[in-house]
N, C-alpha and C. Protein backbone atom coordinates (compact mmCIF):
# COMPACT_ATOMS: atom_id res chain seq x y z
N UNK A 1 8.89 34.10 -0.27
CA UNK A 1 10.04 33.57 -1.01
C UNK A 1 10.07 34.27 -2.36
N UNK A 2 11.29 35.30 -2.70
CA UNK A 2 11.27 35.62 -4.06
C UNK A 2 11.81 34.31 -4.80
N UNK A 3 11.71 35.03 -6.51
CA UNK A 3 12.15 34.26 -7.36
C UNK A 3 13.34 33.54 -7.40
N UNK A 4 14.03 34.05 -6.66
CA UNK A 4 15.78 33.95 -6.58
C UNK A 4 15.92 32.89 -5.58
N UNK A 5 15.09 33.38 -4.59
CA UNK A 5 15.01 32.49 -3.30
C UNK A 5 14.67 31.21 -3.89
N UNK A 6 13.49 30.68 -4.63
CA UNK A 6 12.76 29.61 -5.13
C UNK A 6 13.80 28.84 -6.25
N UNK A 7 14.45 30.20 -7.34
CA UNK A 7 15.77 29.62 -8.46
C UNK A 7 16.29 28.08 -7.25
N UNK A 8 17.12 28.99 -6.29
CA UNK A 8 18.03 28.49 -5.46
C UNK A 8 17.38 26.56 -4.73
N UNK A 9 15.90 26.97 -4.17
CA UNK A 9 15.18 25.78 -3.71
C UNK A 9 15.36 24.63 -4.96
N UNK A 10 14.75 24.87 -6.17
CA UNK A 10 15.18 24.16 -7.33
C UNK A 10 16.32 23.49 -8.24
N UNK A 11 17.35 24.37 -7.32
CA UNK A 11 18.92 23.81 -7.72
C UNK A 11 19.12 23.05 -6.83
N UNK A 12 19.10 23.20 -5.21
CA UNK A 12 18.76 22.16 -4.44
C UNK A 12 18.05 21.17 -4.47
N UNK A 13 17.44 20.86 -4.89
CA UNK A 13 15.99 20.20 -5.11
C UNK A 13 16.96 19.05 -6.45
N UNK A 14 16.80 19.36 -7.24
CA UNK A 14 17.78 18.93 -8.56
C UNK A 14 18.67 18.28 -8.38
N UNK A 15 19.53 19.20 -7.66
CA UNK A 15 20.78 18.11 -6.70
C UNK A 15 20.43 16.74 -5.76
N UNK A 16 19.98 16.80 -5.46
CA UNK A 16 19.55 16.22 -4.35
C UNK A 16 18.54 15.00 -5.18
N UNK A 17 17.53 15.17 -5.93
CA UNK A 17 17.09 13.98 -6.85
C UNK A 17 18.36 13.59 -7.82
N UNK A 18 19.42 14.04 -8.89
CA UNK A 18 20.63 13.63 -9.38
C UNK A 18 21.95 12.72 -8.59
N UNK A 19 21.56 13.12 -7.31
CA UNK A 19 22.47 12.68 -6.58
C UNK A 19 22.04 11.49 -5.86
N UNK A 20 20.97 11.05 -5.49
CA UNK A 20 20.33 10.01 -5.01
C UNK A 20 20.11 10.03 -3.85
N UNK A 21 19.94 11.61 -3.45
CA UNK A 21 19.88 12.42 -2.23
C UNK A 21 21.03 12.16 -1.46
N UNK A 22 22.24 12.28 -1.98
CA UNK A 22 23.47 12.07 -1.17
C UNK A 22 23.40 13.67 -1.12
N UNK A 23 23.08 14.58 -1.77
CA UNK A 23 23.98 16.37 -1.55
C UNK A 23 22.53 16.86 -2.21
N UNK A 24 22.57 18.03 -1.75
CA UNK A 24 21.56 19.07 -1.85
C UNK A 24 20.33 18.88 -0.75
N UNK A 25 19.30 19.57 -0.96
CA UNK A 25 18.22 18.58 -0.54
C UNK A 25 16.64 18.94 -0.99
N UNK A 26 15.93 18.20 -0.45
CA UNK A 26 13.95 18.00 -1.08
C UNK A 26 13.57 19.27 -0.88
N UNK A 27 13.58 19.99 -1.54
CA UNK A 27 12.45 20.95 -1.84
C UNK A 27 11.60 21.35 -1.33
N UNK A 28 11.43 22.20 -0.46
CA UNK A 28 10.21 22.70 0.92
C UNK A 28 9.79 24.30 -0.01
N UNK A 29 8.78 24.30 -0.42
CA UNK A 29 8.17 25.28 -1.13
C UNK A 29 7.09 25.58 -0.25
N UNK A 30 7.00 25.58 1.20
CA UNK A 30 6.42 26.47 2.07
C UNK A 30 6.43 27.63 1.93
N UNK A 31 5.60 28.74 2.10
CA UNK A 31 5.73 30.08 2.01
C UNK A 31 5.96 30.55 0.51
N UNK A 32 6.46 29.61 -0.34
CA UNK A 32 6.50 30.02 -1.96
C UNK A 32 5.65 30.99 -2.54
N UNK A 33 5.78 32.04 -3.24
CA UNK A 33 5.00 32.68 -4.09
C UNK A 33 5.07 31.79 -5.49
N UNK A 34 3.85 30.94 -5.80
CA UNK A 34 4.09 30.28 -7.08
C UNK A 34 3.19 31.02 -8.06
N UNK A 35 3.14 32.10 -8.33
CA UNK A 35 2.50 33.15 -9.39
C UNK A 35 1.10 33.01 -9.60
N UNK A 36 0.67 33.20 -8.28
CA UNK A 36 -0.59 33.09 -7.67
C UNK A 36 -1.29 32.10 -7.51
N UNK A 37 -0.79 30.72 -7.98
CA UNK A 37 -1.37 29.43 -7.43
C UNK A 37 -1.58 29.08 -6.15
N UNK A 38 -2.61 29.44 -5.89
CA UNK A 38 -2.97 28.82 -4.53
C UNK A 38 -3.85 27.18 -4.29
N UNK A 39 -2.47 27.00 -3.25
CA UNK A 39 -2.70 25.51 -3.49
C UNK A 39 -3.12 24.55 -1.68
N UNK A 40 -3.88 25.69 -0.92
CA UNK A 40 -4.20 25.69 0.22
C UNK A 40 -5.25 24.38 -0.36
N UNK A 41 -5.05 24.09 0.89
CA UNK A 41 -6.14 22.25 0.75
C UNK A 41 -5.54 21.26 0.05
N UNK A 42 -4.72 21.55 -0.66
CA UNK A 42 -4.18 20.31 -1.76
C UNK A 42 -3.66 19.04 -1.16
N UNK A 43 -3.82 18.31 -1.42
CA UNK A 43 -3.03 17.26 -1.18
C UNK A 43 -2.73 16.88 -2.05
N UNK A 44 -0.99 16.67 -2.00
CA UNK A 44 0.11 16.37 -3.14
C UNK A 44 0.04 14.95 -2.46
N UNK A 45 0.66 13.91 -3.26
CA UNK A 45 0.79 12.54 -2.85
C UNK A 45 2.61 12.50 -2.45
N UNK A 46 2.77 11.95 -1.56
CA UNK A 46 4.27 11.71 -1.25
C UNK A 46 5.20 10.53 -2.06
N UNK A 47 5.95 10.99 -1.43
CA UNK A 47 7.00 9.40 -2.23
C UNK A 47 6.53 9.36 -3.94
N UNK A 48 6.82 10.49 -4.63
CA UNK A 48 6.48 10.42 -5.97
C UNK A 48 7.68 11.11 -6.42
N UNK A 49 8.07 10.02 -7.54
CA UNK A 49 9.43 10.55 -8.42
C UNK A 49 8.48 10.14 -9.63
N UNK A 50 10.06 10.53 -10.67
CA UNK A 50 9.46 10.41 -11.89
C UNK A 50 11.35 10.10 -12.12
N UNK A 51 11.45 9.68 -12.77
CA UNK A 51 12.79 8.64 -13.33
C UNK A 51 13.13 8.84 -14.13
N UNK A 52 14.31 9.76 -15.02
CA UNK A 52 14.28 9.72 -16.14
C UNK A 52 15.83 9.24 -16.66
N UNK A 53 15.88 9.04 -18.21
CA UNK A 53 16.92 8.34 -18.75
C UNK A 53 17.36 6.98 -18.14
N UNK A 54 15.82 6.67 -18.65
CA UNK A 54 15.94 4.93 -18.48
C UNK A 54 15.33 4.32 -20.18
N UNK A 55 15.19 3.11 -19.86
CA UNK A 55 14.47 2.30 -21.18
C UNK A 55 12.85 2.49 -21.32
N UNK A 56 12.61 3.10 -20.09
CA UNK A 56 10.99 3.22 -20.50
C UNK A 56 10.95 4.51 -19.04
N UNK A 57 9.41 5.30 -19.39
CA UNK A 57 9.21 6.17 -19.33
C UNK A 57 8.92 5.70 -17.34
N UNK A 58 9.68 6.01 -16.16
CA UNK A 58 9.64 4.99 -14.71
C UNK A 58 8.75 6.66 -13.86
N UNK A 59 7.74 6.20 -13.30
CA UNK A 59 6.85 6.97 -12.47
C UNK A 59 6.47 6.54 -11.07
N UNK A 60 6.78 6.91 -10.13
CA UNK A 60 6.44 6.32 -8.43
C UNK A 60 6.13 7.12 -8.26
N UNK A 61 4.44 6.81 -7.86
CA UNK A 61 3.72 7.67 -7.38
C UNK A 61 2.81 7.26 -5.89
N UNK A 62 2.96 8.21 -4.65
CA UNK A 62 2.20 7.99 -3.20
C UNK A 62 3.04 6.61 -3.17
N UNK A 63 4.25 6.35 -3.60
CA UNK A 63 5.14 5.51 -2.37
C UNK A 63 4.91 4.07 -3.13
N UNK A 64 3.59 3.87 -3.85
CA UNK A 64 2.92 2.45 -3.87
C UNK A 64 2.93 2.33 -5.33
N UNK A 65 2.23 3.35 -6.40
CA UNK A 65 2.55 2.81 -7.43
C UNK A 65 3.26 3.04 -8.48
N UNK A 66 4.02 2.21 -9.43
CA UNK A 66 4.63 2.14 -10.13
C UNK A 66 4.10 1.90 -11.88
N UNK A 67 5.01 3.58 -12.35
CA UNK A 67 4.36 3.27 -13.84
C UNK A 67 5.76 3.08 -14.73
N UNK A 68 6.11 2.14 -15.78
CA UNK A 68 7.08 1.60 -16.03
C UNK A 68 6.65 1.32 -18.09
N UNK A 69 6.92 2.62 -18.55
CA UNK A 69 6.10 2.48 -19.94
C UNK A 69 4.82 2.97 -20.27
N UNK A 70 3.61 2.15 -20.60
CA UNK A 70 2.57 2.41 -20.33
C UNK A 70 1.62 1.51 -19.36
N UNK A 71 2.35 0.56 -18.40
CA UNK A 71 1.85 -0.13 -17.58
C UNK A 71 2.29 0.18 -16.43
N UNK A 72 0.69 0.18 -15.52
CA UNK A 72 1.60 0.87 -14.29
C UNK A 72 0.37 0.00 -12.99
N UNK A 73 1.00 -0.27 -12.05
CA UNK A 73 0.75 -1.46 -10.96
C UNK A 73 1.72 -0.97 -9.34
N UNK A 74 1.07 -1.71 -8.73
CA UNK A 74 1.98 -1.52 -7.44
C UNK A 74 3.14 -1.99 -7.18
N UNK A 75 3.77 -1.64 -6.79
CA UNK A 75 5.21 -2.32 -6.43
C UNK A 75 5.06 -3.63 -5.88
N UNK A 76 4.34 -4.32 -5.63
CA UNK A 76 4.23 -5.38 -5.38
C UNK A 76 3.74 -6.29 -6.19
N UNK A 77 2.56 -5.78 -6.96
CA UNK A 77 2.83 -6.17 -8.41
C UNK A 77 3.78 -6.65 -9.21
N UNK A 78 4.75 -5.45 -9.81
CA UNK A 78 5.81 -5.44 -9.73
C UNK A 78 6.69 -6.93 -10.23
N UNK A 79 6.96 -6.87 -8.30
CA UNK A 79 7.71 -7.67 -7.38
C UNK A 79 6.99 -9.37 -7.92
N UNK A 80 6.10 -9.16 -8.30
CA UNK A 80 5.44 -11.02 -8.35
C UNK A 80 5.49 -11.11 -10.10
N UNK A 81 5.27 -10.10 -11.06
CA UNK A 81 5.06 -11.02 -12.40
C UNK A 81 6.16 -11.85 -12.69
N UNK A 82 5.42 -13.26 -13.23
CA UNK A 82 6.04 -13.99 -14.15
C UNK A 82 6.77 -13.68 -15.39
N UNK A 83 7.75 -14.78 -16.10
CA UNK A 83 8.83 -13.97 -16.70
C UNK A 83 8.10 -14.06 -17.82
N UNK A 84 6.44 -15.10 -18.05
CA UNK A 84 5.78 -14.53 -19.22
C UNK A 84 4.86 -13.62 -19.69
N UNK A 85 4.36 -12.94 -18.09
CA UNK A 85 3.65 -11.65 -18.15
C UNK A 85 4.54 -10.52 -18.40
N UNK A 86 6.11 -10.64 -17.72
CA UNK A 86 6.53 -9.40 -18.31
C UNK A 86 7.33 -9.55 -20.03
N UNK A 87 7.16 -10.65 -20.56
CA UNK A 87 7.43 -10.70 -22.04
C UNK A 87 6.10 -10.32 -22.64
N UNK A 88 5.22 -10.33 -22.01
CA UNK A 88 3.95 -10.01 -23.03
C UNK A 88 4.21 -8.60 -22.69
N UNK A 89 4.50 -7.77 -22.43
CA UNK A 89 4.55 -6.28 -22.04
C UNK A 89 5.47 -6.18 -22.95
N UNK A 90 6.64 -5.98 -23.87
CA UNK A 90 7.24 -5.78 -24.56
C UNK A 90 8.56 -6.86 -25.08
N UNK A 91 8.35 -8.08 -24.98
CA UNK A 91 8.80 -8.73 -25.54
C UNK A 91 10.52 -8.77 -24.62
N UNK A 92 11.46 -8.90 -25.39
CA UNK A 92 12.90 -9.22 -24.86
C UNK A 92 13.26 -7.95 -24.56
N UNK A 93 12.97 -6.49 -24.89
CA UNK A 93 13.56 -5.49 -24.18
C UNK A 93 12.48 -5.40 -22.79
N UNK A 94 11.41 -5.80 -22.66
CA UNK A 94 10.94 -6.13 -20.99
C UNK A 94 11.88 -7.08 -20.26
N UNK A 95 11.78 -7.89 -20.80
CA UNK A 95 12.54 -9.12 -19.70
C UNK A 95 14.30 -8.58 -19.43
N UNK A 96 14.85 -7.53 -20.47
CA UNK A 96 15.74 -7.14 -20.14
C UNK A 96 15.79 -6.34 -19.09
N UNK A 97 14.58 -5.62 -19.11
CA UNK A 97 14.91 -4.28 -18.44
C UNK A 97 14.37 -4.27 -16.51
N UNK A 98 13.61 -5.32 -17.05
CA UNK A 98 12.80 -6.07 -15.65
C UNK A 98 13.80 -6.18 -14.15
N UNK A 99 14.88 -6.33 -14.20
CA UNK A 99 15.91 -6.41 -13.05
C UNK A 99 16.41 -4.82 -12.89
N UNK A 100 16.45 -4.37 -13.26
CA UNK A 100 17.12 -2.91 -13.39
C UNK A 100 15.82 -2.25 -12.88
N UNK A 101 13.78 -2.25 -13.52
CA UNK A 101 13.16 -1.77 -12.63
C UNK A 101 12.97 -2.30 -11.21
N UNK A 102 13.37 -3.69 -10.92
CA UNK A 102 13.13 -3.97 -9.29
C UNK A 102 14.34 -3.13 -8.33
N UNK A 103 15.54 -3.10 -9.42
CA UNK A 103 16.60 -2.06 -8.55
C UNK A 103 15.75 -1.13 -8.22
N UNK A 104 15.19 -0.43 -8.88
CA UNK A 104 14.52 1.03 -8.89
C UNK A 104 13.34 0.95 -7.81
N UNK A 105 12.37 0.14 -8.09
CA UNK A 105 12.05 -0.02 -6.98
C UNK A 105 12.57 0.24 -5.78
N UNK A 106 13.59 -0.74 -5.47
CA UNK A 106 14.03 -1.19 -4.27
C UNK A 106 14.46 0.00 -3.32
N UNK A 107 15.11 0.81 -4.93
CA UNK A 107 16.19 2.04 -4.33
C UNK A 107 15.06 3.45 -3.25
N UNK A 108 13.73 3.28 -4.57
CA UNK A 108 12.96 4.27 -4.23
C UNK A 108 11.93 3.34 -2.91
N UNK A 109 11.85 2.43 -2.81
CA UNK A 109 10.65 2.33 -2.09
C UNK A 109 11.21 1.18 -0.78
N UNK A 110 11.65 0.73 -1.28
CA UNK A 110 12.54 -0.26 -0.10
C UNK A 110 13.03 -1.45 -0.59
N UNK A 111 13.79 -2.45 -0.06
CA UNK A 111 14.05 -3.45 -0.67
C UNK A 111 13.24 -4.57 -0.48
N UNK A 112 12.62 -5.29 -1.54
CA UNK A 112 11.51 -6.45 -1.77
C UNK A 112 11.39 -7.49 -2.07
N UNK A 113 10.62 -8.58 -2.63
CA UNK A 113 11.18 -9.59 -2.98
C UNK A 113 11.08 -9.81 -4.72
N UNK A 114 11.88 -10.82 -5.24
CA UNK A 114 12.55 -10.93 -6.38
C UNK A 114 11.66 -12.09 -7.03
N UNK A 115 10.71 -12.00 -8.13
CA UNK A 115 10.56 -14.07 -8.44
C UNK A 115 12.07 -14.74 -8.94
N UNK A 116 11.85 -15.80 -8.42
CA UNK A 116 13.08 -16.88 -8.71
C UNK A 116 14.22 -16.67 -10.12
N UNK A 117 12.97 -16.11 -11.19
CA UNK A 117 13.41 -16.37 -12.31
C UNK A 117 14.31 -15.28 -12.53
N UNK A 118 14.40 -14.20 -11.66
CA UNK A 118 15.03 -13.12 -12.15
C UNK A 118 16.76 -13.06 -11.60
N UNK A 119 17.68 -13.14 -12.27
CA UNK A 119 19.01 -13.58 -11.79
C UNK A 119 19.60 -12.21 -11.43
């Protein structure tokens, strides 16, 4: 794969995370020349985004966990704190932002369950 070839994988790739994978698509860097990184044996973790232009810094990583700021737990986690564990995490911009990360969740990992308190 030249450079041009790889440009092109990355505009796809781009599209395709911007779009919410409606157009473009995931990124297959098989055969890639990545400027001599050889990355034979690696294991990359799947189901890992990284989220940006939100209220806090959103990381899904291997499908399961979730980093949301500087606290980071499983999606199921998540899915269970109380509405006074997530005020101790940052006060009224947590509890704001708290419904908008279970969207995110939901969107990236599947849809889950909600505590009561969250409308």
């Amino acid at each position: 794969m030249n450079s041009t070839e790889l440009q092109k994988v990355f505009e796809e790739h781009n599209l395709w995370i911007t779009s919410m994978h409606e157009s473009g698509s995931r990124a297959n860097l098989r055969g890639a020349n990545l400027s001599g990184a050889d990355l034979t044996g690696a294991i990359l973790p799947d189901n890992t985004f990284v989220i940006m232009g939100e209220a806090y810094y959103i990381q899904i990583t291997n499908g399961e966990y979730v980093k949301a700021g500087c606290q980071n737990h499983t999606a199921d986690q998540w899915r269970k704190f109380t509405k006074r564990e997530i005020a101790e995490m940052d006060q009224r911009k947590a509890l704001r932002f708290y419904p908008r990360l279970l969207d995110l969740i939901d969107f990236y990992l599947g849809k889950g369950e909600r505590p009561e308190w969250v409308s």
